[in-house]
Protein backbone atom coordinates (compact mmCIF):
# COMPACT_ATOMS: atom_id res chain seq x y z
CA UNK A 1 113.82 7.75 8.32
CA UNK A 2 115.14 7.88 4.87
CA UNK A 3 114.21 4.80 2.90
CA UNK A 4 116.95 3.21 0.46
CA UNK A 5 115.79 2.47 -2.46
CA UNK A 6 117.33 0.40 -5.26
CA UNK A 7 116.70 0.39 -9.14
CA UNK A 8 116.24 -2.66 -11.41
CA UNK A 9 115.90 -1.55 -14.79
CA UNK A 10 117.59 2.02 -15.16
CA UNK A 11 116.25 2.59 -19.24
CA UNK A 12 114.16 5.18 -20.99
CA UNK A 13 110.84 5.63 -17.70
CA UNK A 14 113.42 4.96 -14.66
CA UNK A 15 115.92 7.84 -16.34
CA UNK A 16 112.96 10.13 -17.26
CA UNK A 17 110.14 9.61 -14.29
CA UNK A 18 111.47 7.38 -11.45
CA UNK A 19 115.07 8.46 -10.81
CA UNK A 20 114.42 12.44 -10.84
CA UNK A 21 111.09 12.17 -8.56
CA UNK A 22 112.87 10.05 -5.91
CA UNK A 23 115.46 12.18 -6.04
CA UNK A 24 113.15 15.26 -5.06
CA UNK A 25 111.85 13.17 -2.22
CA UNK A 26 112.55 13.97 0.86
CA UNK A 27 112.00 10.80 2.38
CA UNK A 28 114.17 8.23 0.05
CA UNK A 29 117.02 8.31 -2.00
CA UNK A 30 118.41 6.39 -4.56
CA UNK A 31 121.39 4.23 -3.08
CA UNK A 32 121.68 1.53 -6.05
CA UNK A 33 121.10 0.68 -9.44
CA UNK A 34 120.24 -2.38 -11.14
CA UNK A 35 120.98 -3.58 -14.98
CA UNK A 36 122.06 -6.15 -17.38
CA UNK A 37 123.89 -3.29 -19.53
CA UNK A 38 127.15 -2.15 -17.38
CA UNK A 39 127.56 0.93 -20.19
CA UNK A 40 123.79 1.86 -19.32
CA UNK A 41 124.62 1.73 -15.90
CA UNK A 42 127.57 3.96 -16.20
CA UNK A 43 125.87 6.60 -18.34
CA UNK A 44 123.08 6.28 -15.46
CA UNK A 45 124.97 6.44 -12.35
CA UNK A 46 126.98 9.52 -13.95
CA UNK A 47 124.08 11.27 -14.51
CA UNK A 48 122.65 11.17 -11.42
CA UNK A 49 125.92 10.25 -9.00
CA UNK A 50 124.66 6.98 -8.28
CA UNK A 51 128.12 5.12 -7.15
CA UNK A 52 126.82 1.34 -6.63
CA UNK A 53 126.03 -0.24 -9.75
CA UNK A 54 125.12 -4.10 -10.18
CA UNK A 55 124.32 -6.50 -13.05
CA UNK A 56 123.01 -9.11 -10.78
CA UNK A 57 119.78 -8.44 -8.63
CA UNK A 58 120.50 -10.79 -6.07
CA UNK A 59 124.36 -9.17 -5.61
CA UNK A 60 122.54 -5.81 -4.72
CA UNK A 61 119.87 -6.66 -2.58
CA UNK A 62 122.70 -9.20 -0.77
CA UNK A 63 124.66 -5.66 -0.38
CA UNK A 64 122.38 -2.95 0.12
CA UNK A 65 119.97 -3.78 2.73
CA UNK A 66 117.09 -2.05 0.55
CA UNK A 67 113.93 -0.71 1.79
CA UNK A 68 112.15 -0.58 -1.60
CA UNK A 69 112.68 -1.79 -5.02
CA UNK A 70 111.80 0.01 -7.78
CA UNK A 71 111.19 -2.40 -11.43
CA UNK A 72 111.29 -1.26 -14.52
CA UNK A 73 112.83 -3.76 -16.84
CA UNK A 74 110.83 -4.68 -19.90
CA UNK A 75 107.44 -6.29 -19.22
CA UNK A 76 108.50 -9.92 -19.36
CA UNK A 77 111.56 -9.55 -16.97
CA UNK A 78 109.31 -8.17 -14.02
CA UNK A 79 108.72 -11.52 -11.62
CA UNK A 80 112.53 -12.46 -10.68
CA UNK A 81 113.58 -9.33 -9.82
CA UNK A 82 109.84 -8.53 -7.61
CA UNK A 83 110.22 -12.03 -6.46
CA UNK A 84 113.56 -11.43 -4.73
CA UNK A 85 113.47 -8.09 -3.59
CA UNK A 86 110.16 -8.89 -1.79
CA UNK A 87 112.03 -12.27 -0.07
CA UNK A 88 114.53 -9.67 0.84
CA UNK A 89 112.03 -7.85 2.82
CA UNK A 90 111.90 -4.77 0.22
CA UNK A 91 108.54 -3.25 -0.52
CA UNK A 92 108.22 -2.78 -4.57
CA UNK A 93 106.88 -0.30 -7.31
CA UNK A 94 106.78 -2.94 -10.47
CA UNK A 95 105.90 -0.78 -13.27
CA UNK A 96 102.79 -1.84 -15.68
CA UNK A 97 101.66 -4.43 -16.26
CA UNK A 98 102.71 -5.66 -13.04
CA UNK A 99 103.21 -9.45 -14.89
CA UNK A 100 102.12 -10.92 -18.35
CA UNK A 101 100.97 -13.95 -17.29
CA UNK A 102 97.97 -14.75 -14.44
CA UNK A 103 100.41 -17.17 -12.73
CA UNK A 104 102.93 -14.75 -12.49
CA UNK A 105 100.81 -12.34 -11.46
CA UNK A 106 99.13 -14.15 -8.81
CA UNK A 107 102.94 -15.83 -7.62
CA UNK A 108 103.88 -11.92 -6.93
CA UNK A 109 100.53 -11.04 -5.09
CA UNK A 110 101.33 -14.07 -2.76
CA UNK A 111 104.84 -13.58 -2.50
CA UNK A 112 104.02 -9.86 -1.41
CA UNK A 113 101.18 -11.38 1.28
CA UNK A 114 104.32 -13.68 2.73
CA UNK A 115 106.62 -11.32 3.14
CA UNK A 116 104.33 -9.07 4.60
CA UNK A 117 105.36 -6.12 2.00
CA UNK A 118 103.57 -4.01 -0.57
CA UNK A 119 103.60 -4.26 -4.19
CA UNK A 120 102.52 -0.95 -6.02
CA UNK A 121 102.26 -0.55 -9.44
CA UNK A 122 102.59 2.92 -10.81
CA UNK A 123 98.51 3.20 -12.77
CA UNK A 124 99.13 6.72 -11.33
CA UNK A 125 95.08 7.48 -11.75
CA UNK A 126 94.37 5.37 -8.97
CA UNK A 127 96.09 7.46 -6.84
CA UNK A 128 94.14 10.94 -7.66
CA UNK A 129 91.85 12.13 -4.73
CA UNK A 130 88.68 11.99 -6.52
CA UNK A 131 89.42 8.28 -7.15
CA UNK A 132 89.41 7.94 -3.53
CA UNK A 133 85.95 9.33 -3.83
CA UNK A 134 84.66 7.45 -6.86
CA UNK A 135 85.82 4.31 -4.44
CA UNK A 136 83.66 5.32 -1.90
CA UNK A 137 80.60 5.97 -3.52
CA UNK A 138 80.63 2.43 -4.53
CA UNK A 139 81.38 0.88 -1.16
CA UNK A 140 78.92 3.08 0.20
CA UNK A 141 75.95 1.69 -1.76
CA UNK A 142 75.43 5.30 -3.01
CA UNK A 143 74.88 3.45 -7.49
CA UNK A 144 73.66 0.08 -5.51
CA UNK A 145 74.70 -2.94 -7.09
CA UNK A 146 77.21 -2.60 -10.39
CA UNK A 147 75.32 -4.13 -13.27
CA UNK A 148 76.94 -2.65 -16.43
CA UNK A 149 80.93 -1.33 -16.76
CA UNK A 150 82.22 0.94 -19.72
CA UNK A 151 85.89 0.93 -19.65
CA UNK A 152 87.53 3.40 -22.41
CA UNK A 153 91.12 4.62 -22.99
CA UNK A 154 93.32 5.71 -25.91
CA UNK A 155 96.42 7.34 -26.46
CA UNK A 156 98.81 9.06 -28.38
CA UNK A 157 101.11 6.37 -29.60
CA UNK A 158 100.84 5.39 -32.52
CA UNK A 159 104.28 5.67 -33.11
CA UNK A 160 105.56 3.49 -30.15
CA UNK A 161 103.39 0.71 -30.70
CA UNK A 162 104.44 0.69 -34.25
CA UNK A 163 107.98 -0.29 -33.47
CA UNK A 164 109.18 3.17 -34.34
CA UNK A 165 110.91 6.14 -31.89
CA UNK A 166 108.61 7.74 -29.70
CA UNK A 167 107.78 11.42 -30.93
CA UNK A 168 108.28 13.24 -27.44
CA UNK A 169 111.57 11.38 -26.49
CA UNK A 170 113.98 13.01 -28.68
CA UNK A 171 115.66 14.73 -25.71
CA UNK A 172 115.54 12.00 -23.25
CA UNK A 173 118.33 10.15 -22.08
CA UNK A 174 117.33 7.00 -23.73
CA UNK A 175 114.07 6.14 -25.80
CA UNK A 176 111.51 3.28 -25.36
CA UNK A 177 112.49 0.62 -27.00
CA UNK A 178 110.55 -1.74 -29.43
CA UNK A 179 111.54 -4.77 -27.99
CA UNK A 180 109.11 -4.00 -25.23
CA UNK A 181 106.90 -2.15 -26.96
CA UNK A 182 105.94 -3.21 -30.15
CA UNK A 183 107.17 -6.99 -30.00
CA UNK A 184 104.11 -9.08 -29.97
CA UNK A 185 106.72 -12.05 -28.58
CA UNK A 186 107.92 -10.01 -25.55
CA UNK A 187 103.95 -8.73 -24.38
CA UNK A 188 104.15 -5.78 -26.35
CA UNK A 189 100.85 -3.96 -27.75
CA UNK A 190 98.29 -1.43 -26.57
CA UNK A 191 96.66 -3.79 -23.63
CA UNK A 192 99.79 -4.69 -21.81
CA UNK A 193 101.17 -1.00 -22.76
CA UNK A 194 98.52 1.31 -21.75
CA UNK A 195 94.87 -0.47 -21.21
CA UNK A 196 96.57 -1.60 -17.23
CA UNK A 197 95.90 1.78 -16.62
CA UNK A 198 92.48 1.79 -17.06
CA UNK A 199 91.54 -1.97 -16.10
CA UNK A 200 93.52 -0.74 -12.47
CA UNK A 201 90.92 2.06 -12.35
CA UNK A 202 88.16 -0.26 -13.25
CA UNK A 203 88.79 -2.61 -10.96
CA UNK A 204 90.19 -0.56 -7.84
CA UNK A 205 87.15 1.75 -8.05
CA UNK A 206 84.11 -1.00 -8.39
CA UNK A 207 85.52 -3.64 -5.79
CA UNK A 208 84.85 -6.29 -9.14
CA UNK A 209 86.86 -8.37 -10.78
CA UNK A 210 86.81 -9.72 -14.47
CA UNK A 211 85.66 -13.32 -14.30
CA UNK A 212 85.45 -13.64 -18.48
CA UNK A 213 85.98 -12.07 -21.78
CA UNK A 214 85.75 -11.68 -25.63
CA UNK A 215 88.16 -9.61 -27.44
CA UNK A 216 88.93 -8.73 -30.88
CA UNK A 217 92.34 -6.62 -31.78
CA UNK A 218 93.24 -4.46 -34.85
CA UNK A 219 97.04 -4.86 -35.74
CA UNK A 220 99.68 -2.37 -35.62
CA UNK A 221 102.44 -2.17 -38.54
CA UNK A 222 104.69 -4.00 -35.63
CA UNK A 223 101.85 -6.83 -35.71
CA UNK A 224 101.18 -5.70 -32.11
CA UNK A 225 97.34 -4.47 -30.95
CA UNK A 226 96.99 -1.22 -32.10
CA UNK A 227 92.96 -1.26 -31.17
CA UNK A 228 91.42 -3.79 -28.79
CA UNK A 229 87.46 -4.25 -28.78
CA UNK A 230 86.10 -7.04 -25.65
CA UNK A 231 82.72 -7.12 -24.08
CA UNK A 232 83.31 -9.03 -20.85
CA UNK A 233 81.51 -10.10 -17.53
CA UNK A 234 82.46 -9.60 -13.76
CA UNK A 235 82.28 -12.11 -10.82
CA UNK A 236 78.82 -10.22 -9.81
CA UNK A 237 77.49 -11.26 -12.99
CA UNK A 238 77.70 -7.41 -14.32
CA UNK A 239 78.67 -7.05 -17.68
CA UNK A 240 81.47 -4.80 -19.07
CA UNK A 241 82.55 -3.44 -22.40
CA UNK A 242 86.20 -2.67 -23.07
CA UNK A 243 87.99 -0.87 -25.43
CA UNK A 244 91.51 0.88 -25.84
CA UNK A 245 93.08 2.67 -29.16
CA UNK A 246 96.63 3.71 -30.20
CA UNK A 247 96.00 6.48 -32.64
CA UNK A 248 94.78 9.52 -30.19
CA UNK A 249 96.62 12.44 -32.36
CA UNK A 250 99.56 14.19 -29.81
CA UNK A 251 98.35 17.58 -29.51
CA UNK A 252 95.14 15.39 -27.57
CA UNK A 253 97.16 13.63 -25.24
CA UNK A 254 95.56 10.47 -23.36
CA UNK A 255 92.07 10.06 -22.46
CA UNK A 256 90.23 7.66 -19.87
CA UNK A 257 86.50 7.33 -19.67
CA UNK A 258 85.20 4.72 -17.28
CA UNK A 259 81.47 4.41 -16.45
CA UNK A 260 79.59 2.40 -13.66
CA UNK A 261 76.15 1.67 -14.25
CA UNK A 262 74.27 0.48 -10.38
CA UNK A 263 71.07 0.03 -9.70
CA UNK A 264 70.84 3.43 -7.81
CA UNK A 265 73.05 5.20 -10.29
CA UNK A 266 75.90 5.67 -11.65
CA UNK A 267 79.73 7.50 -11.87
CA UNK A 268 81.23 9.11 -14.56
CA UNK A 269 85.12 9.53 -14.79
CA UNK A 270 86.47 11.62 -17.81
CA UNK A 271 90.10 12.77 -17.05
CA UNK A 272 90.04 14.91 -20.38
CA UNK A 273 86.49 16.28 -19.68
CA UNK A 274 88.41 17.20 -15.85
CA UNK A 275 85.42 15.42 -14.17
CA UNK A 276 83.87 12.55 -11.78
CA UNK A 277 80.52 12.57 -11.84
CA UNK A 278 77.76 10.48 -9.47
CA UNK A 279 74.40 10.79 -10.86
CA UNK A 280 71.39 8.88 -8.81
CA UNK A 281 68.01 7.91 -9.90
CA UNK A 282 67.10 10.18 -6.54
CA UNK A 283 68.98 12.77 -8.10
CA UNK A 284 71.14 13.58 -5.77
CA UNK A 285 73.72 14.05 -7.54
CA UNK A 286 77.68 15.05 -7.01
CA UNK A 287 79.94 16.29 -8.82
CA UNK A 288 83.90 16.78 -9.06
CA UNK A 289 85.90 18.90 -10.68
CA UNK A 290 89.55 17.76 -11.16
CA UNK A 291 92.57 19.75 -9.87
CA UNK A 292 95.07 18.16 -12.31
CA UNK A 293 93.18 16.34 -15.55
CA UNK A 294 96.38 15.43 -16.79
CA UNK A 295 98.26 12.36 -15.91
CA UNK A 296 100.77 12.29 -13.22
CA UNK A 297 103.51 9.76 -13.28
CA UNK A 298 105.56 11.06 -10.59
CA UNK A 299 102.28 10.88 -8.30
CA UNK A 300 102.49 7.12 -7.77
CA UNK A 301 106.08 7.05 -6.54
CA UNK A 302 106.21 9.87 -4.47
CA UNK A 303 103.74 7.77 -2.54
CA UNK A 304 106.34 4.68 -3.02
CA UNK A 305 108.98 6.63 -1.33
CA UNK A 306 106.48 7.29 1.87
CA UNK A 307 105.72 3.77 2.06
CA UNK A 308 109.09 2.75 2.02
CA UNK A 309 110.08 5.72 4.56
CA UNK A 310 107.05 3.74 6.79
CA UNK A 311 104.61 6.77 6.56
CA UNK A 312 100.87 5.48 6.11
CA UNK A 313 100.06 5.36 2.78
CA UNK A 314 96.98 3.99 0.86
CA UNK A 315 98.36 1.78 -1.73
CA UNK A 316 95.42 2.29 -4.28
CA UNK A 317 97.21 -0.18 -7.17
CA UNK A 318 98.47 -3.28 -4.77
CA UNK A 319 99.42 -6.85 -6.22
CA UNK A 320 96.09 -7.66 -5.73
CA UNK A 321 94.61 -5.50 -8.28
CA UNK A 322 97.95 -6.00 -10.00
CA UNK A 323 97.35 -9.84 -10.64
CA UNK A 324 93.74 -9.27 -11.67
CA UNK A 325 94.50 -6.84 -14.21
CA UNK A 326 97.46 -8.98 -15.63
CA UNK A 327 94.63 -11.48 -15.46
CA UNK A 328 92.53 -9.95 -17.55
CA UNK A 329 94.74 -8.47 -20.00
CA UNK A 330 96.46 -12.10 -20.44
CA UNK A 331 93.04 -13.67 -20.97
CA UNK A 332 91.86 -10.64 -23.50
CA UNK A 333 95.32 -11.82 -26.00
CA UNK A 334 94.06 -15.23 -25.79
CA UNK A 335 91.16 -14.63 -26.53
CA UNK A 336 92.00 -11.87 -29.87
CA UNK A 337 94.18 -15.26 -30.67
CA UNK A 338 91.54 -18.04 -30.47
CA UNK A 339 88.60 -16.09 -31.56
CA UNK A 340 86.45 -17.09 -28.46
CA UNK A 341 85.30 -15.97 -24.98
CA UNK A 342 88.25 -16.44 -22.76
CA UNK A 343 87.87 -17.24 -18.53
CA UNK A 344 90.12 -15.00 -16.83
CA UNK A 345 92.82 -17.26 -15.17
């Protein structure tokens, strides 16, 4: 079948990532878009000769008989719209941070388990291969127990996180805006931005979930965390150390580096470094060498439009891992507020 998919949200990443790789899938297509701006709308559905366009999410769904959703309003306008579309019966791609609150989060992970739909949220690392085989090695007892997490990102965007345009955007058909970016009011900042992509790794890959943490954030000119510094501790007990930075220079592009420490070894993960690494106190050792280092938005929703089309799919960042890394990253701002170790929601 060919899955219909509908678009809440049609701004600077549905325009530029979304829209154009559904539209080279073979199994969906794009049969309705979604936004509170009717001259956004217009510009979008001319560019890509998308004919039914709403300002009211419940209107479309009521209309279109959708089989996915795909969300990408700002970050504090993500629940409604996921909310309805899964009571509709749509699966959903809610782009990161899948919520900026733990009871939001946690409302859309049990919504998704009623309806009996998926959630996905585009932290397109998870879906690599070799994260598939980081993931086993874990479940497989080949590090033993996880005792000790190092979870490391940072990025070049210094510029969007300080309220300002976006360097590479120039020639896109709309910019990210600041509002949901750099506003520290509307869950801007570097942890709700880019640090869900790395958490979703984290927490996909070592089965764990963050049970508490202490963070401390340096500010951006747009009063938004440019840096963010936590040492935290899982529900095993294991403790982690976090850390995520704005100011990578753009000729480096982004860089993740997540280590497991177990008590039979350990995994290394380095996208820049192209590598995944399991080293044992045996020494037998593995290692992987990464087809495609760089990051891959388009990866995650190709897979979207096979899930809607009902192909099997491994959803590798559900609403599940979702809610606990909105959990987290809600828990690390309260804590950068109050000054003290936070317990994750």
């Amino acid at each position: 079948m060919t899955a219909r998919i509908g678009v809440v949200g049609v701004g600077w990443w549905a325009t530029f990532n979304h829209i154009p790789t559904i539209n080279e899938c073979p199994e969906a297509e794009i049969v309705a878009i979604c936004d509170l701006d009717p001259a956004r709308l217009d510009i979008v559905g001319e560019e890509f000769g998308i004919t039914p366009r709403y300002t009211d999410v419940g209107e479309m769904l009521a209309a279109e008989a959708l089989d996915g959703v795909m969300i990408s309003t700002p970050h504090v306008a993500h629940t409604a719209p996921a909310l309805a579309a899964l009571e509709a019966g749509a699966h959903v791609l809610i782009e990161k941070p899948m919520a900026t609150t733990a009871d939001d989060g946690r409302t859309i992970a049990a919504a998704a388990t009623a309806a009996g739909r998926e959630v996905l949220v585009p932290t397109g690392l998870n879906f690599e291969d070799y994260t598939a085989k980081a993931r086993a090695w874990v479940a497989e007892g080949r590090i033993g127990e996880i005792r000790h997490m190092i979870c490391q990102m940072g990025s070049p965007l210094h510029d969007l996180f300080a309220g300002e345009p976006m360097l590479e955007t120039a020639d896109h058909l709309f910019r990210p805006p600041a509002s949901t970016w750099a506003d520290p009011a509307k869950a801007g900042g570097y942890a709700w931005g880019q640090m869900s992509h790395s958490l979703a790794w984290m927490i996909h890959v070592s089965g764990l979930t963050v049970r508490e943490v202490y963070c401390a954030s340096g500010l951006s000119p747009s009063k938004v965390d440019f840096y963010d510094a936590a040492t935290a501790r899982a529900d095993n007990g294991a403790t982690i150390a976090l850390s995520g930075a704005a100011t990578v220079p753009k000729h480096r592009g982004m860089h993740t580096d997540v280590r497991i420490y177990g008590t039979e070894g350990m995994i290394l993960f380095d996208n820049q470094a192209a590598r995944v690494q399991l080293w044992r106190l045996d020494g037998a050792d593995e290692d992987l060498v990464l087809d495609r280092p760089e990051y891959d938005g388009a990866l995650p929703v190709r897979i979207f439009a096979k899930l809607c089309a009902g192909e099997p799919v491994t959803n590798a960042s559900n609403a599940d891992c979702g809610a606990e890394v909105t959990a987290t990253i809600a828990a690390l701002y309260q804590s950068a507020a109050s000054c003290q170790p936070e317990i994750v929601a």
